[in-house]
N, C-alpha and C. Protein backbone atom coordinates (compact mmCIF):
# COMPACT_ATOMS: atom_id res chain seq x y z
N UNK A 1 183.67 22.26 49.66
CA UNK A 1 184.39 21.08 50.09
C UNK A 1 183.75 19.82 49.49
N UNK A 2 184.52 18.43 49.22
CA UNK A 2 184.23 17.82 48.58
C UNK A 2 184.22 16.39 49.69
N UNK A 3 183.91 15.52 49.68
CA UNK A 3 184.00 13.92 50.76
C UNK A 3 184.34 13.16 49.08
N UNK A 4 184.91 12.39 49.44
CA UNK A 4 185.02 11.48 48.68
C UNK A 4 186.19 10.34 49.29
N UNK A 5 185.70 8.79 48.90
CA UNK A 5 185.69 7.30 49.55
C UNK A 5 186.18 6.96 48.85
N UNK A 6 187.28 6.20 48.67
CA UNK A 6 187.86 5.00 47.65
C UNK A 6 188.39 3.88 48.97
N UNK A 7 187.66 2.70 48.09
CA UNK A 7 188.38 1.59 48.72
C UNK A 7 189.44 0.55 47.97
N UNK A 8 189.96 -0.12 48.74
CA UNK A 8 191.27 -0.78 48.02
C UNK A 8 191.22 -2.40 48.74
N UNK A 9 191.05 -3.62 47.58
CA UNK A 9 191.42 -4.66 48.19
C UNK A 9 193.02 -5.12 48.46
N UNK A 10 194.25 -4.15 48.53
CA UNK A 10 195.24 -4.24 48.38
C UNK A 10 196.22 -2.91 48.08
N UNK A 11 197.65 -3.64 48.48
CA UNK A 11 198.48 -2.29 48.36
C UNK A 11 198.59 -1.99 46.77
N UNK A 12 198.88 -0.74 47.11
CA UNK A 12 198.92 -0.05 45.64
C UNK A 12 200.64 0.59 45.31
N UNK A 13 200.85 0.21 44.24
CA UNK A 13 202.56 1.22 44.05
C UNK A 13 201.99 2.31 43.63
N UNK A 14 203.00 3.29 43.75
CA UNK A 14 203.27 4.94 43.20
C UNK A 14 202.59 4.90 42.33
N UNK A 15 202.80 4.28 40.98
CA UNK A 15 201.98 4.27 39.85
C UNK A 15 200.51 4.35 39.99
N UNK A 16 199.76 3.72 41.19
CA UNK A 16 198.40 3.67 41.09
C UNK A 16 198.39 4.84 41.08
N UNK A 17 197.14 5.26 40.20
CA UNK A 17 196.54 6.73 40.27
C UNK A 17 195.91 7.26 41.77
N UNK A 18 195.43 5.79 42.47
CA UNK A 18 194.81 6.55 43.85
C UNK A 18 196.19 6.97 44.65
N UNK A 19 197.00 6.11 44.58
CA UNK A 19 198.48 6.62 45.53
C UNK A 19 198.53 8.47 45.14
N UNK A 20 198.28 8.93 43.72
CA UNK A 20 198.49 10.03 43.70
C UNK A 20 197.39 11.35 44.27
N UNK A 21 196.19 10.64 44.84
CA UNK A 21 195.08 11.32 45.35
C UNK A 21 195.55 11.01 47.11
N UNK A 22 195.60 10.04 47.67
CA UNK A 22 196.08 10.10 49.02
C UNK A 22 197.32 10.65 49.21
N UNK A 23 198.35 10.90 48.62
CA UNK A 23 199.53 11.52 48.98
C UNK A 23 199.35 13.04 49.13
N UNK A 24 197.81 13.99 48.87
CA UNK A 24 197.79 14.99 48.89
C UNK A 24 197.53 15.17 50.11
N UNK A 25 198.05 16.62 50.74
CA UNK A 25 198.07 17.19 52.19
C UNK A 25 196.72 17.07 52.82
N UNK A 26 195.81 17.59 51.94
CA UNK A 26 194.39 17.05 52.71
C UNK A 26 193.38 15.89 52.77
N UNK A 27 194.18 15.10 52.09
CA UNK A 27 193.72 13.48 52.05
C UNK A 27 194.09 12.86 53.17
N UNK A 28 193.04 12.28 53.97
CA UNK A 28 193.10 11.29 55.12
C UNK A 28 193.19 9.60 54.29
N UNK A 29 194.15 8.79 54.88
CA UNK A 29 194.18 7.39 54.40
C UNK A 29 193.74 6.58 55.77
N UNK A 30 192.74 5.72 56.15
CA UNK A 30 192.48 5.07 56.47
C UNK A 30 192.64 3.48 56.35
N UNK A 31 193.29 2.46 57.16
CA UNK A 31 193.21 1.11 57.16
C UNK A 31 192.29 0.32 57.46
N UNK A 32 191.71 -0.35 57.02
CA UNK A 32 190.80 -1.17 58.00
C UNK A 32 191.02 -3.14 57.85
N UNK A 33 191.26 -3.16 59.11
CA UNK A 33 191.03 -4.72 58.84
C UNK A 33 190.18 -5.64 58.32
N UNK A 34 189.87 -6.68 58.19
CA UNK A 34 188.58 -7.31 58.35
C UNK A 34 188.52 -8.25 59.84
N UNK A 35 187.15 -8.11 59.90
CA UNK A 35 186.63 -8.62 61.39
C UNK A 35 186.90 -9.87 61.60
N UNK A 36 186.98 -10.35 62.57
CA UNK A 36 186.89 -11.79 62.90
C UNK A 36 185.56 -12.73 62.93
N UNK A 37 185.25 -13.24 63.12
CA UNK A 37 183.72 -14.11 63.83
C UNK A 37 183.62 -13.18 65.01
N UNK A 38 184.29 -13.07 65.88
CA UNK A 38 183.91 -12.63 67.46
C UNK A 38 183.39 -11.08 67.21
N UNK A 39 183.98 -10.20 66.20
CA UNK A 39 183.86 -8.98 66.13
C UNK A 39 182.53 -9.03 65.03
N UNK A 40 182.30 -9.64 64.31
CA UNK A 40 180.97 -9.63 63.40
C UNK A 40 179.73 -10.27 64.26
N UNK A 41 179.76 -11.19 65.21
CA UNK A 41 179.01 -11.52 65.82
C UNK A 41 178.18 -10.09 66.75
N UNK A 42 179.39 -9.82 67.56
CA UNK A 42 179.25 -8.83 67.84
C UNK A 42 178.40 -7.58 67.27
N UNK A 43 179.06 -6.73 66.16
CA UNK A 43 178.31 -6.11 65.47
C UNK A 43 176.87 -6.91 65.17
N UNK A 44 176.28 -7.73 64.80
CA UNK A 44 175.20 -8.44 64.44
C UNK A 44 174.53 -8.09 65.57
N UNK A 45 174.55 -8.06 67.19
CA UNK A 45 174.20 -8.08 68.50
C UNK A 45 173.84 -6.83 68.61
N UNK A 46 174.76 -5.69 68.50
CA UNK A 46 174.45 -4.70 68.38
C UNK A 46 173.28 -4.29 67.10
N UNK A 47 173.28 -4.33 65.84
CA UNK A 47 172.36 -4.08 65.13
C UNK A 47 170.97 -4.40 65.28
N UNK A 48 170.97 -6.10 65.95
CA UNK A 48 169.56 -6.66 66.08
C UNK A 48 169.50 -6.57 67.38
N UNK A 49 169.96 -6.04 68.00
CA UNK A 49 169.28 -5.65 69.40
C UNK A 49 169.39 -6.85 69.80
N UNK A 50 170.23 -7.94 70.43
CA UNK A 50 170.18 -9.13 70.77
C UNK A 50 171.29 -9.19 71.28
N UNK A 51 171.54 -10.36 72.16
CA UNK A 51 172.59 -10.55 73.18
C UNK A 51 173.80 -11.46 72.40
N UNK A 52 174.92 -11.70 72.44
CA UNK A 52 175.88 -11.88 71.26
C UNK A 52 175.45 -13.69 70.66
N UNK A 53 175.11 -14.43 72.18
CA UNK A 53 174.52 -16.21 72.40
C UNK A 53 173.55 -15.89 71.66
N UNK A 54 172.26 -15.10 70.96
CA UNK A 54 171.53 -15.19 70.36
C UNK A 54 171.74 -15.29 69.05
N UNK A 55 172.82 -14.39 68.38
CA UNK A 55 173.11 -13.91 67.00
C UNK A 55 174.29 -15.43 66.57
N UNK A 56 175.16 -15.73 67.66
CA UNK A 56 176.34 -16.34 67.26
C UNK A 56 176.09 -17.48 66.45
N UNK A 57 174.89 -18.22 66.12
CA UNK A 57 175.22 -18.91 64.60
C UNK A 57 174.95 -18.15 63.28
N UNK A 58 174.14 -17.15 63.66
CA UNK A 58 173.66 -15.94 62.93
C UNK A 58 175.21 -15.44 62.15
N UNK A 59 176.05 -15.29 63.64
CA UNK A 59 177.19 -14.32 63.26
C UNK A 59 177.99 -15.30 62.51
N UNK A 60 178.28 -16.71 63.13
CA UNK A 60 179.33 -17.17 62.23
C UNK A 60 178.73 -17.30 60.88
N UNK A 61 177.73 -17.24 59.95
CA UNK A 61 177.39 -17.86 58.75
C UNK A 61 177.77 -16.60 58.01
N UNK A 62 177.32 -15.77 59.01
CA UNK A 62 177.35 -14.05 57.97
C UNK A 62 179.09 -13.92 57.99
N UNK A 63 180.29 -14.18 58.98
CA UNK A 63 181.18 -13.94 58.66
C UNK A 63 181.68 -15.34 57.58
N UNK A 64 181.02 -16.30 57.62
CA UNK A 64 181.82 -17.28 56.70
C UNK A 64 181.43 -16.72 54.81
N UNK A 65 180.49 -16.40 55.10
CA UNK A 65 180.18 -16.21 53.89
C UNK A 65 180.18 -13.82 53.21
N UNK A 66 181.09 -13.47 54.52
CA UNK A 66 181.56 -12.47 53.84
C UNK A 66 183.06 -11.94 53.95
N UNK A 67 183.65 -13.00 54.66
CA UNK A 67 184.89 -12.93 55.11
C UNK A 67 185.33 -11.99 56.40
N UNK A 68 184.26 -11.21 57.07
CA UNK A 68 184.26 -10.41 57.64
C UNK A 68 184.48 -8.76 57.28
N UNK A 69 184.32 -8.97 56.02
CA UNK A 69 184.16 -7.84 55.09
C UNK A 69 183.50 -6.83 55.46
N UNK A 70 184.08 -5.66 56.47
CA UNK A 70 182.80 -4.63 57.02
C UNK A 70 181.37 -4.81 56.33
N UNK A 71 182.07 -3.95 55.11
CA UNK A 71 181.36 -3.68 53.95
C UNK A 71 180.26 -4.48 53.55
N UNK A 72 180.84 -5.52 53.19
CA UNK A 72 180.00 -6.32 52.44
C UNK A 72 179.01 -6.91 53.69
N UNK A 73 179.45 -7.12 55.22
CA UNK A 73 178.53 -7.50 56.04
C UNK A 73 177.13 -6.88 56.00
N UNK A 74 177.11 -5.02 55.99
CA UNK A 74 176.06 -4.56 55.57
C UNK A 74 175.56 -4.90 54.60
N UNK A 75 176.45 -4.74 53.43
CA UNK A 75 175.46 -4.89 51.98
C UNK A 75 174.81 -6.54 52.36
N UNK A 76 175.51 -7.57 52.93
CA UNK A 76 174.57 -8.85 52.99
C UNK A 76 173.31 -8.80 54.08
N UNK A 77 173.41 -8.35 55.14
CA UNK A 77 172.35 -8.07 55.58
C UNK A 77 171.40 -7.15 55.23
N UNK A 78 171.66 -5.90 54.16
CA UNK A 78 170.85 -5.58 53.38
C UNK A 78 169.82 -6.45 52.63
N UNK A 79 170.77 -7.21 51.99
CA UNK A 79 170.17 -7.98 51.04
C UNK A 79 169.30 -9.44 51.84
N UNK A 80 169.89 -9.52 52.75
CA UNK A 80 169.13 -10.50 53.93
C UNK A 80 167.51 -10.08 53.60
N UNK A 81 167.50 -8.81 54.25
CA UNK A 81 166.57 -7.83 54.71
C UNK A 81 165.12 -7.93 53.16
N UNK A 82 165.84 -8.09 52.08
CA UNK A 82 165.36 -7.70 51.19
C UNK A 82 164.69 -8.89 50.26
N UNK A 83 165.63 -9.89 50.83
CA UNK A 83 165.25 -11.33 50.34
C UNK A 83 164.05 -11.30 51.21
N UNK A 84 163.64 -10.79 52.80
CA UNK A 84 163.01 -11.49 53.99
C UNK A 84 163.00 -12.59 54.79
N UNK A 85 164.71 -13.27 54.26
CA UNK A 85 165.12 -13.51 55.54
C UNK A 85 165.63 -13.09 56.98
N UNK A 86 165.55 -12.05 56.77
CA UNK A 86 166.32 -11.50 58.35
C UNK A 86 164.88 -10.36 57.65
N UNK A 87 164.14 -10.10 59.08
CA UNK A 87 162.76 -9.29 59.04
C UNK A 87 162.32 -8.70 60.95
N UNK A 88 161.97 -7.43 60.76
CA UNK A 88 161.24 -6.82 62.09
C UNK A 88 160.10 -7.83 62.69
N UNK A 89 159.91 -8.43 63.06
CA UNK A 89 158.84 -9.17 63.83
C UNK A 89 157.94 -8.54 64.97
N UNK A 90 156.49 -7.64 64.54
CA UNK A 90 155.89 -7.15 65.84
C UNK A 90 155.14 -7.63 66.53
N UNK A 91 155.05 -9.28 66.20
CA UNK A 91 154.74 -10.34 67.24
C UNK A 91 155.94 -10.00 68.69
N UNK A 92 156.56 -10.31 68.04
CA UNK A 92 157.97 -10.24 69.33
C UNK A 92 158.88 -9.00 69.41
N UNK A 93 158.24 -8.14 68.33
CA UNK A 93 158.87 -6.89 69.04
C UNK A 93 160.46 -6.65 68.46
N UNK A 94 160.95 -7.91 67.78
CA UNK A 94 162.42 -7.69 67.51
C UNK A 94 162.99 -8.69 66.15
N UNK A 95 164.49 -8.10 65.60
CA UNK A 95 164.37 -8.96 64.30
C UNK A 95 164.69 -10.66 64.70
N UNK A 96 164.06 -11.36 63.66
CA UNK A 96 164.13 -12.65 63.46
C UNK A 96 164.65 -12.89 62.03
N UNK A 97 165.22 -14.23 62.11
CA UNK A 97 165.36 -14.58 60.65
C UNK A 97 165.73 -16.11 60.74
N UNK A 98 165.57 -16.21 59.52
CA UNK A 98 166.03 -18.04 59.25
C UNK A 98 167.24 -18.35 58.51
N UNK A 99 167.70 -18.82 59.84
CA UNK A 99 168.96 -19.58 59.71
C UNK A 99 169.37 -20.26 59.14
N UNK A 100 168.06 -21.50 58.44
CA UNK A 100 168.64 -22.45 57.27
C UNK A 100 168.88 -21.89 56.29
N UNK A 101 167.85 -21.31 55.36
CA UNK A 101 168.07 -20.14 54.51
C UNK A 101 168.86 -19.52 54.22
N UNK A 102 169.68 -18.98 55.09
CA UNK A 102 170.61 -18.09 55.08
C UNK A 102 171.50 -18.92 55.06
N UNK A 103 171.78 -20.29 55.60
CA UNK A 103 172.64 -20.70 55.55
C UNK A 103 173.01 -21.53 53.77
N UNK A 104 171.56 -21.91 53.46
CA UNK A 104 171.60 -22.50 52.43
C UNK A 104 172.01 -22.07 50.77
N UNK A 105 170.70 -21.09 51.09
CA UNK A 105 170.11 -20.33 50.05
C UNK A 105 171.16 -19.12 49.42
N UNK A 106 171.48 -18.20 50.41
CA UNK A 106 172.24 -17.21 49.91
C UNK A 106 173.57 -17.59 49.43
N UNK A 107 174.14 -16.56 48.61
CA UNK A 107 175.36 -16.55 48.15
C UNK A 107 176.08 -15.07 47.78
N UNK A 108 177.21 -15.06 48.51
CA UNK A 108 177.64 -13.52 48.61
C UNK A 108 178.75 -13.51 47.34
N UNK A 109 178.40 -12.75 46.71
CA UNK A 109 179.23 -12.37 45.49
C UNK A 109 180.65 -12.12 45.61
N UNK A 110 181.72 -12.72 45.24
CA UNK A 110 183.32 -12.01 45.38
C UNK A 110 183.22 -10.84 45.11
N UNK A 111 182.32 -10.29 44.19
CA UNK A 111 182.44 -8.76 43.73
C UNK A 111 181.63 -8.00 43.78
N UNK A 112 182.35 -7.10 45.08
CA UNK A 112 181.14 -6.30 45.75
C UNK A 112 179.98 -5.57 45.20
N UNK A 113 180.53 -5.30 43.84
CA UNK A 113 179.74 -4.18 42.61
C UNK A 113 178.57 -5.13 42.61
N UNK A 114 178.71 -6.38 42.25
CA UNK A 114 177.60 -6.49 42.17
C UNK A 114 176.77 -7.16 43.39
N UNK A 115 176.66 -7.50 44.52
CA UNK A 115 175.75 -7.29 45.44
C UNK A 115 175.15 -6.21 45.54
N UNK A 116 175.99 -4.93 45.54
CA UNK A 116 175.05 -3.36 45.43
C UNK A 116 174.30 -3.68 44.09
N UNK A 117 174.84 -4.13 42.91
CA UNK A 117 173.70 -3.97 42.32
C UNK A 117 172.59 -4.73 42.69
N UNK A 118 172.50 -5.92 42.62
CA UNK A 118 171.52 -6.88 43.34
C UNK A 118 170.74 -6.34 43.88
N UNK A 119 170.98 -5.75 45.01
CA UNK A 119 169.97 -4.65 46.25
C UNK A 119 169.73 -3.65 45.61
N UNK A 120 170.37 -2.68 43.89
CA UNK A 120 169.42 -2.04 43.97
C UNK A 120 168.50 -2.48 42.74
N UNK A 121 168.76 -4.04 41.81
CA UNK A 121 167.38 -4.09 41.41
C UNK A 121 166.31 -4.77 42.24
N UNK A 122 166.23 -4.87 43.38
CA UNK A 122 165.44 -4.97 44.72
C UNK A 122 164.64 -3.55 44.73
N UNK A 123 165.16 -2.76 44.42
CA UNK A 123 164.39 -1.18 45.24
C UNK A 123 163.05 -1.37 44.04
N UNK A 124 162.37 -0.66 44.94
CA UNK A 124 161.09 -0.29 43.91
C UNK A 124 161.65 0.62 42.40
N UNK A 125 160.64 0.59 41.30
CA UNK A 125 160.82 0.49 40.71
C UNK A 125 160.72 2.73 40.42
N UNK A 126 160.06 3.29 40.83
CA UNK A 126 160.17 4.46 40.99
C UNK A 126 161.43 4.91 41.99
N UNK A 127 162.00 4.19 42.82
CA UNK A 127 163.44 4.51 43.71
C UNK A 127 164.20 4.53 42.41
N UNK A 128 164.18 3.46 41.65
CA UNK A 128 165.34 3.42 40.30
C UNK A 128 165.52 4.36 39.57
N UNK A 129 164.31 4.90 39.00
CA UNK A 129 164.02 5.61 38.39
C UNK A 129 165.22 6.79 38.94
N UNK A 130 164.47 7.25 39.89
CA UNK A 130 164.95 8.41 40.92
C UNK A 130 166.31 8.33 40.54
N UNK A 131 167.21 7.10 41.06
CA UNK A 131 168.31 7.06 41.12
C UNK A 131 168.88 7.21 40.04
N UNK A 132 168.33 7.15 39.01
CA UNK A 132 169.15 6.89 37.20
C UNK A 132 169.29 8.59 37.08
N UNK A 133 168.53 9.09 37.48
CA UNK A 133 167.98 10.87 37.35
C UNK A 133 168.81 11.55 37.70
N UNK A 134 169.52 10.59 38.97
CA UNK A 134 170.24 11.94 39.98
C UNK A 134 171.30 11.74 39.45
């Protein structure tokens, strides 16, 4: 058995080649919206272990600047993570991050390809390696 993911910023006609991979009997098609502020905040609360009043300028910057893009919400808090603005703190036991920064500094790419890449010339330099291999 095989898994395999395609995503779509938009409808597709007959002609698209993926229309001809989801129209098969054992292809599941999935919709997904994008989130609001209230629902990314949210998620943010849940991830950092924090109450939603803690995250919510947190949450609105991360949804202004990913549109509420599931997707891309992870890959930016990845890349949060990786810059060291958003970081584990075992002074306090829980994540912190800076808000100006994030508000200032970052910039989320229209095109998702490359934020993944971004984060992965972030990885160490033997992870790359690895990854070129596999």
């Amino acid at each position: 058995p095989h898994f395999f993911i395609a995503t779509l910023r938009g409808p597709v006609d007959d002609s698209h080649p993926i229309h001809k991979l989801v129209s098969q009997p054992f292809a599941y098609q999935i919709s997904l919206r994008l989130l609001d502020s209230a629902a990314t905040t949210k998620i943010l609360s849940k991830v950092l272990g924090k109450d939603s009043e803690d995250v919510q300028t947190l949450g609105q910057i991360v949804y202004a600047k990913t549109g509420g893009n599931a997707f891309v919400i992870g890959e930016f808090l990845r890349s949060l993570k990786n810059q060291q603005l958003l970081w584990y703190s075992l002074q306090t036991f829980s994540w912190t991050w800076d808000t100006e920064k994030i508000s200032s500094q970052t910039d989320v790419s229209e095109d998702i390809a490359e934020l993944i890449l971004k984060n992965l010339e972030d990885l160490d330099l033997y992870v790359r390696i690895v990854l070129m291999r596999a």
